[in-house]
PDB file of N, CA and C in Angstrom:
ATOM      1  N   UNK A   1       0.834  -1.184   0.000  1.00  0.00           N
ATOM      2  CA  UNK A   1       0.000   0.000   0.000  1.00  0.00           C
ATOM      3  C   UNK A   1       0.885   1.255   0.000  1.00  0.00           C
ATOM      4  N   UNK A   2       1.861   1.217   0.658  1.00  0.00           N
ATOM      5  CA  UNK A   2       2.861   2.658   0.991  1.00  0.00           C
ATOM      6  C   UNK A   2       3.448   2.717  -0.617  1.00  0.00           C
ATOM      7  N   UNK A   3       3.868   1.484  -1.257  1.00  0.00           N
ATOM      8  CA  UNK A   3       4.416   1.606  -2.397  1.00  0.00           C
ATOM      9  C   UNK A   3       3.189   2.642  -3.760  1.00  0.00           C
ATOM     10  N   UNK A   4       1.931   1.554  -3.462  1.00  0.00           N
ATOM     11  CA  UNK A   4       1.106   2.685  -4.514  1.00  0.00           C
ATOM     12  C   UNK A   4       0.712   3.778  -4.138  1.00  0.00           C
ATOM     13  N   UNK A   5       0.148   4.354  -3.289  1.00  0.00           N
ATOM     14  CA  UNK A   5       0.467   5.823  -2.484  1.00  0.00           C
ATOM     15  C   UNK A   5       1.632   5.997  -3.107  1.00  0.00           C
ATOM     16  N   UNK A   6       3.074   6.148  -2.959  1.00  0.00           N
ATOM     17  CA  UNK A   6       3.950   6.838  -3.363  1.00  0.00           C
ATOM     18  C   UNK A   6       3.852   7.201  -5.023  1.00  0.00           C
ATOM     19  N   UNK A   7       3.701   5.682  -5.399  1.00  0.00           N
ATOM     20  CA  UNK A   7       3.468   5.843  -6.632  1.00  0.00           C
ATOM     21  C   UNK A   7       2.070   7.093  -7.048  1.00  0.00           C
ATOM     22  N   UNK A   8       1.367   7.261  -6.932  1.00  0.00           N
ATOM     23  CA  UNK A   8      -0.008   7.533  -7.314  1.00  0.00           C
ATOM     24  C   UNK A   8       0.140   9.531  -6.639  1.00  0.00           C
ATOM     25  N   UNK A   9       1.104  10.180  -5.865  1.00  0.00           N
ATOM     26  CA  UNK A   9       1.874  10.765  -5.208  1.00  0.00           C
ATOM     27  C   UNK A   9       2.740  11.251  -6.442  1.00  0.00           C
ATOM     28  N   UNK A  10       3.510  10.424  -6.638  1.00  0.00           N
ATOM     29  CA  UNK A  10       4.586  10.864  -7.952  1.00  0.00           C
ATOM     30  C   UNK A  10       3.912  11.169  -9.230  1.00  0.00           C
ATOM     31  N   UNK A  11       3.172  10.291  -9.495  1.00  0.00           N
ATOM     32  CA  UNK A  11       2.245  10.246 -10.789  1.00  0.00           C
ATOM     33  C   UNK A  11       1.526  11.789 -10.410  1.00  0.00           C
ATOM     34  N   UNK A  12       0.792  11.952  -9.612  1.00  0.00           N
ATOM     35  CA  UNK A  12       0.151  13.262  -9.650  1.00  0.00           C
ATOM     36  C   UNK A  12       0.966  14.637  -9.640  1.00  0.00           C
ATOM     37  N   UNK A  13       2.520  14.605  -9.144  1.00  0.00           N
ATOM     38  CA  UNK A  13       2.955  15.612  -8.893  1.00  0.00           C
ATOM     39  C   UNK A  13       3.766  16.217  -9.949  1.00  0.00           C
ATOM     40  N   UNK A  14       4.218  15.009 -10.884  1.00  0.00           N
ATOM     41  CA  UNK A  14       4.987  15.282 -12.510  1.00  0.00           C
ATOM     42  C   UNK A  14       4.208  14.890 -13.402  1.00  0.00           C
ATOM     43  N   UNK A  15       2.916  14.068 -13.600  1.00  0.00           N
ATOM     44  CA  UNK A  15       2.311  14.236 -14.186  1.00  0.00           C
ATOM     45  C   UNK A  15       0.734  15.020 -14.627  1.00  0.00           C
ATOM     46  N   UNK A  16       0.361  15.002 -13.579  1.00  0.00           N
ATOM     47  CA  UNK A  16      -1.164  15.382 -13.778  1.00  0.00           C
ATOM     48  C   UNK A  16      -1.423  17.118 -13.453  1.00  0.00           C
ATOM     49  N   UNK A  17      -0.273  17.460 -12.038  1.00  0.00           N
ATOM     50  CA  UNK A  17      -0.507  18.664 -11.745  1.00  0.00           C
ATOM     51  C   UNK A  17      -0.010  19.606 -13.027  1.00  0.00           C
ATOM     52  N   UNK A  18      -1.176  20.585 -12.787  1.00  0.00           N
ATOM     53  CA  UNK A  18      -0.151  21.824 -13.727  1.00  0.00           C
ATOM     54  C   UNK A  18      -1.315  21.569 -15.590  1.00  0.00           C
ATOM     55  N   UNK A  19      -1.671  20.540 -15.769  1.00  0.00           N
ATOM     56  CA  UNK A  19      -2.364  19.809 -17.141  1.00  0.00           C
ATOM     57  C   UNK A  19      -3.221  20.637 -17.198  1.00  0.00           C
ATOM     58  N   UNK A  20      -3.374  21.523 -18.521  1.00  0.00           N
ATOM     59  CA  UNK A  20      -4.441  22.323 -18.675  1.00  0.00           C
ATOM     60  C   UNK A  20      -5.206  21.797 -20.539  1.00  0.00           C
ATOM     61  N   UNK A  21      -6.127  21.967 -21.002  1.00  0.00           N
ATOM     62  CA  UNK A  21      -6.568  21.105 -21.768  1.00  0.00           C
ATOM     63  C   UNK A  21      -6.234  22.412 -22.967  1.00  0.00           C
ATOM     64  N   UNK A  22      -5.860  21.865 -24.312  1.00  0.00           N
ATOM     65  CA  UNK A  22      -5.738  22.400 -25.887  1.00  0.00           C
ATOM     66  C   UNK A  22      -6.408  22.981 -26.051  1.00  0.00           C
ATOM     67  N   UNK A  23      -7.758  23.967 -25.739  1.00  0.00           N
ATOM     68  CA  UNK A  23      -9.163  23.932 -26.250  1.00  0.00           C
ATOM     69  C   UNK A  23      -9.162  24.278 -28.252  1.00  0.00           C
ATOM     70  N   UNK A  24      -7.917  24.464 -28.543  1.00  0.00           N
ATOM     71  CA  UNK A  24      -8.308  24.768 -29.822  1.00  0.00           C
ATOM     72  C   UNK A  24      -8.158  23.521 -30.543  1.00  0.00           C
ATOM     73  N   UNK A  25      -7.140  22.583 -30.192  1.00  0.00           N
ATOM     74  CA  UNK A  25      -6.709  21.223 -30.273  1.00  0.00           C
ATOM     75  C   UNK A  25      -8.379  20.581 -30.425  1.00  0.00           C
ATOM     76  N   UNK A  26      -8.483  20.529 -29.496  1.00  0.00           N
ATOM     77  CA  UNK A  26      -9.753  19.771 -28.847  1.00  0.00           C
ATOM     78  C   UNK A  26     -10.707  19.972 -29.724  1.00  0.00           C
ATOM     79  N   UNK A  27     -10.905  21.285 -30.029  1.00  0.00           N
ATOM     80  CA  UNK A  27     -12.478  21.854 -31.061  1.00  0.00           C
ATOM     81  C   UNK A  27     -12.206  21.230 -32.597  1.00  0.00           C
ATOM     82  N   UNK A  28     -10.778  21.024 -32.903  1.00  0.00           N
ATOM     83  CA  UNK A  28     -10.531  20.890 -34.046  1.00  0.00           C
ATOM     84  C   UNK A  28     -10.679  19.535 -34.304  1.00  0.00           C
ATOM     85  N   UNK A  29     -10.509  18.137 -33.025  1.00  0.00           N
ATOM     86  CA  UNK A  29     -10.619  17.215 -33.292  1.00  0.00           C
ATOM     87  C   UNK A  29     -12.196  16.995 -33.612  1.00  0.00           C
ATOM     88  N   UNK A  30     -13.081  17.514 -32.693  1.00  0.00           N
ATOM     89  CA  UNK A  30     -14.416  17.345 -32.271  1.00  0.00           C
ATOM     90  C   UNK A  30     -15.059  17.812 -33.800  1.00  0.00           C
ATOM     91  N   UNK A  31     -14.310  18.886 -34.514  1.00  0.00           N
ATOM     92  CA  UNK A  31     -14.956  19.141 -35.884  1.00  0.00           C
ATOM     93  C   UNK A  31     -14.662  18.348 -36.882  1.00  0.00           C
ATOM     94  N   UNK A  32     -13.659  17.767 -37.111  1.00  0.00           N
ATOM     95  CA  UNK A  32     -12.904  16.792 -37.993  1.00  0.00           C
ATOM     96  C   UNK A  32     -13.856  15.479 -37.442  1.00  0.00           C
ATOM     97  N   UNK A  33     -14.135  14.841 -36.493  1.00  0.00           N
ATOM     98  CA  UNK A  33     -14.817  14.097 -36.057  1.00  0.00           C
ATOM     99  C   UNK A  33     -16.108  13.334 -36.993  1.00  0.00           C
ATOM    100  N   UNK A  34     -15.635  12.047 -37.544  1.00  0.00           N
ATOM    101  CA  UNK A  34     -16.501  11.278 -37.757  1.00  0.00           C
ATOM    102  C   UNK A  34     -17.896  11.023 -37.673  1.00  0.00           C
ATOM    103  N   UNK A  35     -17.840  11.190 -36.118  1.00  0.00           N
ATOM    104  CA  UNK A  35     -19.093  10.500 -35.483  1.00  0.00           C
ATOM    105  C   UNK A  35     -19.752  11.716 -35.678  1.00  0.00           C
ATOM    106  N   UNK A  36     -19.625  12.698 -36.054  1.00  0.00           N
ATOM    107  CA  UNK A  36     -20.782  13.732 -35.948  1.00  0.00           C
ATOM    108  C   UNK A  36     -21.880  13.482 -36.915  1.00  0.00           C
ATOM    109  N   UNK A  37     -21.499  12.871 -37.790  1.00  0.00           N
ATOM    110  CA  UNK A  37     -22.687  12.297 -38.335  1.00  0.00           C
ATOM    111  C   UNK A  37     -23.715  11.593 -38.340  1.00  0.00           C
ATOM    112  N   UNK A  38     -23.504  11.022 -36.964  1.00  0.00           N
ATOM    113  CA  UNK A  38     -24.245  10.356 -36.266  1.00  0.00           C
ATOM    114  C   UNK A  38     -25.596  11.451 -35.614  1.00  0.00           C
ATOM    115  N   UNK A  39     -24.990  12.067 -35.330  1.00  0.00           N
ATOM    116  CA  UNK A  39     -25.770  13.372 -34.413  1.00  0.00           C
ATOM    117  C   UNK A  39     -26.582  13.532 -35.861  1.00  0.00           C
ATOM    118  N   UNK A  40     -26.396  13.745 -36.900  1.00  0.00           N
ATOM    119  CA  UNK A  40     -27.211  14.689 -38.357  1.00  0.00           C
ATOM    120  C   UNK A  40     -27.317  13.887 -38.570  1.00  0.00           C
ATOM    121  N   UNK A  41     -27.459  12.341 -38.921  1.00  0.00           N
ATOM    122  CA  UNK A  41     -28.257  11.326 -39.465  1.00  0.00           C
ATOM    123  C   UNK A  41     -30.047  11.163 -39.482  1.00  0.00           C
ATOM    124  N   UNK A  42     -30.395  11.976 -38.369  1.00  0.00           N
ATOM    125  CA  UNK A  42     -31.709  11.807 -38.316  1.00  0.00           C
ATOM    126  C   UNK A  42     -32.328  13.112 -38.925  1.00  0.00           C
ATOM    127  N   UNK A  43     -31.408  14.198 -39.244  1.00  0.00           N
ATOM    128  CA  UNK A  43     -32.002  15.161 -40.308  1.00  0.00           C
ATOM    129  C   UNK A  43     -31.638  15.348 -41.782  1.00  0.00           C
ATOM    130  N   UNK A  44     -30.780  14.425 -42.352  1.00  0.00           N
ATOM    131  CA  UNK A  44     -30.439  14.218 -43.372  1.00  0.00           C
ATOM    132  C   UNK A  44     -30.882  12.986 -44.021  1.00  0.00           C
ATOM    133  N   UNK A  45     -31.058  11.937 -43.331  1.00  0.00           N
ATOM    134  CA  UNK A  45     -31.165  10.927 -43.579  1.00  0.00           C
ATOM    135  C   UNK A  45     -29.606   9.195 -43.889  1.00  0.00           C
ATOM    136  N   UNK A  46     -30.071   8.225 -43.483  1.00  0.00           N
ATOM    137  CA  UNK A  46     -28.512   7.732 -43.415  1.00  0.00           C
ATOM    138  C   UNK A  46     -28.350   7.461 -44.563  1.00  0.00           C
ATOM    139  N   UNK A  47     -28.695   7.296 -45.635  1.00  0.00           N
ATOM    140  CA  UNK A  47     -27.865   7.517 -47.451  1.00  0.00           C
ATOM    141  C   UNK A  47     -26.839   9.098 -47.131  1.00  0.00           C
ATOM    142  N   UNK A  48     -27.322   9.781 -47.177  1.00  0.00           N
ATOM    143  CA  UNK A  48     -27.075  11.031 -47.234  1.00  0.00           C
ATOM    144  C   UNK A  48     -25.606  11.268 -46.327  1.00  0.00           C
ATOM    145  N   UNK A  49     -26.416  10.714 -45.119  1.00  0.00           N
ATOM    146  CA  UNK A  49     -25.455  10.743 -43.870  1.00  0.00           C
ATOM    147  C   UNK A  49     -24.016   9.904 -44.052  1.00  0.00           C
ATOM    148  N   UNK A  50     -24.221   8.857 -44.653  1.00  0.00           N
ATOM    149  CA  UNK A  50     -23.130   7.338 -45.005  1.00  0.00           C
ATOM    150  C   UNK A  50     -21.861   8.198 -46.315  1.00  0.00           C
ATOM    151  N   UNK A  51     -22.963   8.815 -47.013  1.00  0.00           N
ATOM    152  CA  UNK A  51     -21.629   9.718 -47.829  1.00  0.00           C
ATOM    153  C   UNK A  51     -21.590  10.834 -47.711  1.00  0.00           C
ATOM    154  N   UNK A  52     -21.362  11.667 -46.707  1.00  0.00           N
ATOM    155  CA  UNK A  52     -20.763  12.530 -46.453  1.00  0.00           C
ATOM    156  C   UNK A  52     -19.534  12.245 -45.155  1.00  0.00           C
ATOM    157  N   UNK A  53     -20.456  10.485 -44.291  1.00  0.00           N
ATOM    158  CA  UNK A  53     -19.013  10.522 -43.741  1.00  0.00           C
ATOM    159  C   UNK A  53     -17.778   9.861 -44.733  1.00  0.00           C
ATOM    160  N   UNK A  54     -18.408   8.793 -46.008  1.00  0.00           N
ATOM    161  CA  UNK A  54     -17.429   8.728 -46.737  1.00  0.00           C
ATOM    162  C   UNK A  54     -16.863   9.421 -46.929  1.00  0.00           C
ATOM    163  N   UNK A  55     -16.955  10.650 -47.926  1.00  0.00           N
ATOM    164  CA  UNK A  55     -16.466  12.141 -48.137  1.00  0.00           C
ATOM    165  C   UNK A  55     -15.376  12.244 -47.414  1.00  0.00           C
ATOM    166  N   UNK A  56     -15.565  13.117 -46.005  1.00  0.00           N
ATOM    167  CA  UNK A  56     -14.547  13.085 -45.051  1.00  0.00           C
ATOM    168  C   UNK A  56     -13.840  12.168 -44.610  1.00  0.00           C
ATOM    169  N   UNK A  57     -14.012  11.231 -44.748  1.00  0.00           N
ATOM    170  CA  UNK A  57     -13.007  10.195 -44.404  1.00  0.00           C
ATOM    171  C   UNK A  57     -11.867  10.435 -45.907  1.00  0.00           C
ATOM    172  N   UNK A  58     -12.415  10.049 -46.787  1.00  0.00           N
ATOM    173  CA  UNK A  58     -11.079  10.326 -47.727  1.00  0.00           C
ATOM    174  C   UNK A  58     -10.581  11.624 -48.177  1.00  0.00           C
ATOM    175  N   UNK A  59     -11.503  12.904 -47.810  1.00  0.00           N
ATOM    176  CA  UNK A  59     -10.735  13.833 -48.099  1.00  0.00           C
ATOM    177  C   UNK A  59      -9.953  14.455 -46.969  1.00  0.00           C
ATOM    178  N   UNK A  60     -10.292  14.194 -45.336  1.00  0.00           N
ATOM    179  CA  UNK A  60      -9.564  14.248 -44.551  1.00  0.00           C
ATOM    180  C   UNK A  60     -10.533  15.717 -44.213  1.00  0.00           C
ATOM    181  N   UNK A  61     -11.431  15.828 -44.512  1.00  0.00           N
ATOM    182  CA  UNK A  61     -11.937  17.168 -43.986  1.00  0.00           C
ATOM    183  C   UNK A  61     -13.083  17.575 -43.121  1.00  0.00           C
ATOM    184  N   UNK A  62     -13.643  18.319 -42.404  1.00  0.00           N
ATOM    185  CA  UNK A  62     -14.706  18.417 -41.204  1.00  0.00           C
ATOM    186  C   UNK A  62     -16.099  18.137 -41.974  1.00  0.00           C
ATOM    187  N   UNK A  63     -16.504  17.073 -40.978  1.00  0.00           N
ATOM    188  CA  UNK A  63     -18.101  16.817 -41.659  1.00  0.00           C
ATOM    189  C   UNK A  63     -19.186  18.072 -41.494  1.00  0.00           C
ATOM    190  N   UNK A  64     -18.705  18.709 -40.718  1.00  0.00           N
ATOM    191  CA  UNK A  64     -19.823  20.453 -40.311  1.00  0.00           C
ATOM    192  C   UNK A  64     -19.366  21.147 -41.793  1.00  0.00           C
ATOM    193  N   UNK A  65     -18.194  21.727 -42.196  1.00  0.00           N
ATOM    194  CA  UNK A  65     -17.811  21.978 -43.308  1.00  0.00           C
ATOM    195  C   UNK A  65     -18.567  21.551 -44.668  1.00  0.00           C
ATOM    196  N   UNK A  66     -18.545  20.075 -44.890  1.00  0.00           N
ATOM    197  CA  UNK A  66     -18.820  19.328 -45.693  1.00  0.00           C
ATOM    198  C   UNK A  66     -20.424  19.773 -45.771  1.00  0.00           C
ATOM    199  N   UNK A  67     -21.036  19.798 -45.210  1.00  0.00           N
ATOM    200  CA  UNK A  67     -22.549  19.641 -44.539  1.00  0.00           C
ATOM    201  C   UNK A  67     -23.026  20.978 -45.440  1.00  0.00           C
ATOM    202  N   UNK A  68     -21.983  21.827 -44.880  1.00  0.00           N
ATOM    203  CA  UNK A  68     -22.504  23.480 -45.319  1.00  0.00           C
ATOM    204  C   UNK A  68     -21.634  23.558 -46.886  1.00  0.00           C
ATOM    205  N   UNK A  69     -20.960  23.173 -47.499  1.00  0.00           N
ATOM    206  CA  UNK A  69     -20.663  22.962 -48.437  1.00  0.00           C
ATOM    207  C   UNK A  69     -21.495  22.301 -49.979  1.00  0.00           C
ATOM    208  N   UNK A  70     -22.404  21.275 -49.311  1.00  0.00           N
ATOM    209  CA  UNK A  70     -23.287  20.756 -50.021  1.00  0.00           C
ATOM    210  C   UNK A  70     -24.921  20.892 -49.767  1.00  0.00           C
ATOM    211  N   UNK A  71     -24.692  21.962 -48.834  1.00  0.00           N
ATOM    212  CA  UNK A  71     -26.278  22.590 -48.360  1.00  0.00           C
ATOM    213  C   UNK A  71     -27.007  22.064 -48.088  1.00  0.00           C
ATOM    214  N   UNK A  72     -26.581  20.572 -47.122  1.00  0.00           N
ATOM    215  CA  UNK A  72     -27.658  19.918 -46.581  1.00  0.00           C
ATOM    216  C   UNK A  72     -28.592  20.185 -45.659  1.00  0.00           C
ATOM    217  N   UNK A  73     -27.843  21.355 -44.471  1.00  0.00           N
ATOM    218  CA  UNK A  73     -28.697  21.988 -43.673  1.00  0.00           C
ATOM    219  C   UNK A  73     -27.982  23.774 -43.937  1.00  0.00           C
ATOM    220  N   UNK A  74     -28.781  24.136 -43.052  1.00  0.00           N
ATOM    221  CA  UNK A  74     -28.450  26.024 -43.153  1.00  0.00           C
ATOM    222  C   UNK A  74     -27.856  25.847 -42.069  1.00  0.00           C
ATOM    223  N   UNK A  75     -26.538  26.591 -41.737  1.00  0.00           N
ATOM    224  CA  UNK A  75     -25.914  27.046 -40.740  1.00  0.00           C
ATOM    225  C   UNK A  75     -26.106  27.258 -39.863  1.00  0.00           C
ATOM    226  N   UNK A  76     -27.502  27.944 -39.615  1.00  0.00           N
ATOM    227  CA  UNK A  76     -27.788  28.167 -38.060  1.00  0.00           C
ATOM    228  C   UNK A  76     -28.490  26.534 -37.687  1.00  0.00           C
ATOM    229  N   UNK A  77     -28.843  25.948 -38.179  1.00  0.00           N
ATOM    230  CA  UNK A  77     -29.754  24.586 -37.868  1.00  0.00           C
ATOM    231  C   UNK A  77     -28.406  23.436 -37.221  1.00  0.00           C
ATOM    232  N   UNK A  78     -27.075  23.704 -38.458  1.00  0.00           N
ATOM    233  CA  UNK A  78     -26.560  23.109 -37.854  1.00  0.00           C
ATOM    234  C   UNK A  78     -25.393  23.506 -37.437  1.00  0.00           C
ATOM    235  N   UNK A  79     -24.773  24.189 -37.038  1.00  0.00           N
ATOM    236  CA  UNK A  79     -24.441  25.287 -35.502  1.00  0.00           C
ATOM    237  C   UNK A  79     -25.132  24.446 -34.211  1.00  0.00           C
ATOM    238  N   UNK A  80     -26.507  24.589 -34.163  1.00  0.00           N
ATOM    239  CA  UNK A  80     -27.236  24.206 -33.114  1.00  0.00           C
ATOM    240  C   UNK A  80     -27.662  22.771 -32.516  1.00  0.00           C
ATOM    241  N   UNK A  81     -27.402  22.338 -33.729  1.00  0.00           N
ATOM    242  CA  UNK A  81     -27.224  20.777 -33.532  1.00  0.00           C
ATOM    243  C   UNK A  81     -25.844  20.522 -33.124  1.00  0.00           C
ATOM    244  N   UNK A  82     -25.133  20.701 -33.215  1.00  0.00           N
ATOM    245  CA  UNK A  82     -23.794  20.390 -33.070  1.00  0.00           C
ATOM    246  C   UNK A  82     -22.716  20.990 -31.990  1.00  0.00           C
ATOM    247  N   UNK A  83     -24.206  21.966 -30.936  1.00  0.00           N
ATOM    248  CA  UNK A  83     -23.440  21.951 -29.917  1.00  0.00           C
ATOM    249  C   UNK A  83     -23.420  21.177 -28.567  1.00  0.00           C
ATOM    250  N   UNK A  84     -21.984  21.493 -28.636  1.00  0.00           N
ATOM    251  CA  UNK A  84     -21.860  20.617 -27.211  1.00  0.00           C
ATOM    252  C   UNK A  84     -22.579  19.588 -25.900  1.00  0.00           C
ATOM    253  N   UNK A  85     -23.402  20.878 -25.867  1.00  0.00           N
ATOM    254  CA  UNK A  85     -24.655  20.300 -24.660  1.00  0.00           C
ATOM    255  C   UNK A  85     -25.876  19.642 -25.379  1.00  0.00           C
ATOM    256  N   UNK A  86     -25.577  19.737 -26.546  1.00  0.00           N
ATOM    257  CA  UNK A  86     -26.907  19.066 -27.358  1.00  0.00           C
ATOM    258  C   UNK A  86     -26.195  17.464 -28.146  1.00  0.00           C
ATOM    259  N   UNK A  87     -25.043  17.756 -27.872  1.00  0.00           N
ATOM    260  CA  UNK A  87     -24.440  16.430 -28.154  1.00  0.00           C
ATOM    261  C   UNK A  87     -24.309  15.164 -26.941  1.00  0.00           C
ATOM    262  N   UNK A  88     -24.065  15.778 -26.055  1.00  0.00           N
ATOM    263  CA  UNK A  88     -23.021  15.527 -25.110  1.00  0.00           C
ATOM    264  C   UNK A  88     -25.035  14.631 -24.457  1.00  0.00           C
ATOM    265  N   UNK A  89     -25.927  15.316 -24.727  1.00  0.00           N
ATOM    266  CA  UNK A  89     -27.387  14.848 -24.011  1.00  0.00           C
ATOM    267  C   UNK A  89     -28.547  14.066 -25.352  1.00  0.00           C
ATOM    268  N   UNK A  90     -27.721  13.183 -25.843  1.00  0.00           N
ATOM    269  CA  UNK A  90     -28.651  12.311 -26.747  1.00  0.00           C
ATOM    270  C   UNK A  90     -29.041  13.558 -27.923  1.00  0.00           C
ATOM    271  N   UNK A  91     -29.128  14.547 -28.380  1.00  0.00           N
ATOM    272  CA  UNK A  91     -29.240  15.041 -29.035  1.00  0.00           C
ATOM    273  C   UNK A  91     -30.702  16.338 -28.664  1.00  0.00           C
ATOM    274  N   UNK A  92     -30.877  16.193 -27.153  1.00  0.00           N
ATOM    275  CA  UNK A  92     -31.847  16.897 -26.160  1.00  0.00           C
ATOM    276  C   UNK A  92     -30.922  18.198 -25.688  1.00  0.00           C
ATOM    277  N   UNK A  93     -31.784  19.315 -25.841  1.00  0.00           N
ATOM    278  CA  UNK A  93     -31.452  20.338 -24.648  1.00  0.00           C
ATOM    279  C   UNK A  93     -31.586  20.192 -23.670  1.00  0.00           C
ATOM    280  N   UNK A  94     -30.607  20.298 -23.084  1.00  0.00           N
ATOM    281  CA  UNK A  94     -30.562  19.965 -21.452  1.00  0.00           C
ATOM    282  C   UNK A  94     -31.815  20.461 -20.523  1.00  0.00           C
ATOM    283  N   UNK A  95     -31.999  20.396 -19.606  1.00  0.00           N
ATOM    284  CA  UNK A  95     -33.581  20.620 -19.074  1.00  0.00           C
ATOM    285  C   UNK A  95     -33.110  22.091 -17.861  1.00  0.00           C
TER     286      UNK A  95
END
């Protein structure tokens, strides 16, 4: 026990303290992100939905991009779908 305490002690003091998160890193993965199509599948439909994540997968580019590129939805519709708290809760505004 004294051994993992120390350990878990060390681990927190060179590793964890001080860790502050990318947020631009982070937004950029979350837009590049695959699965967001999952979230717009039920307003596009999954034909629709299946190639546009094809699309991005081989061109390497953001499915929100892609989306507004081929005018599947208007910007503000999906802006609003695609935020955070509307993701993060089954696709519900939080209560």
């Amino acid at each position: 026990i004294t051994h993992l305490r120390a350990a878990c002690l060390t681990l927190a003091e060179r590793c964890v303290s001080g860790i502050t998160a990318n947020t631009e890193a982070l937004r950029a993965s979350v837009e590049n992100s695959i699965g967001l199509v999952t979230a717009l599948n039920p307003h596009i439909g999954y034909t629709a939905a299946t190639d546009i994540a094809k699309e991005a997968l081989a061109s390497g580019g953001g499915v929100a991009k892609l989306f507004l590129k081929k005018g599947l939805l208007p910007a503000e519709t999906l802006t609003g779908l695609l935020r955070p708290e509307i993701l993060a809760n089954s696709g519900q505004a939080p209560a």
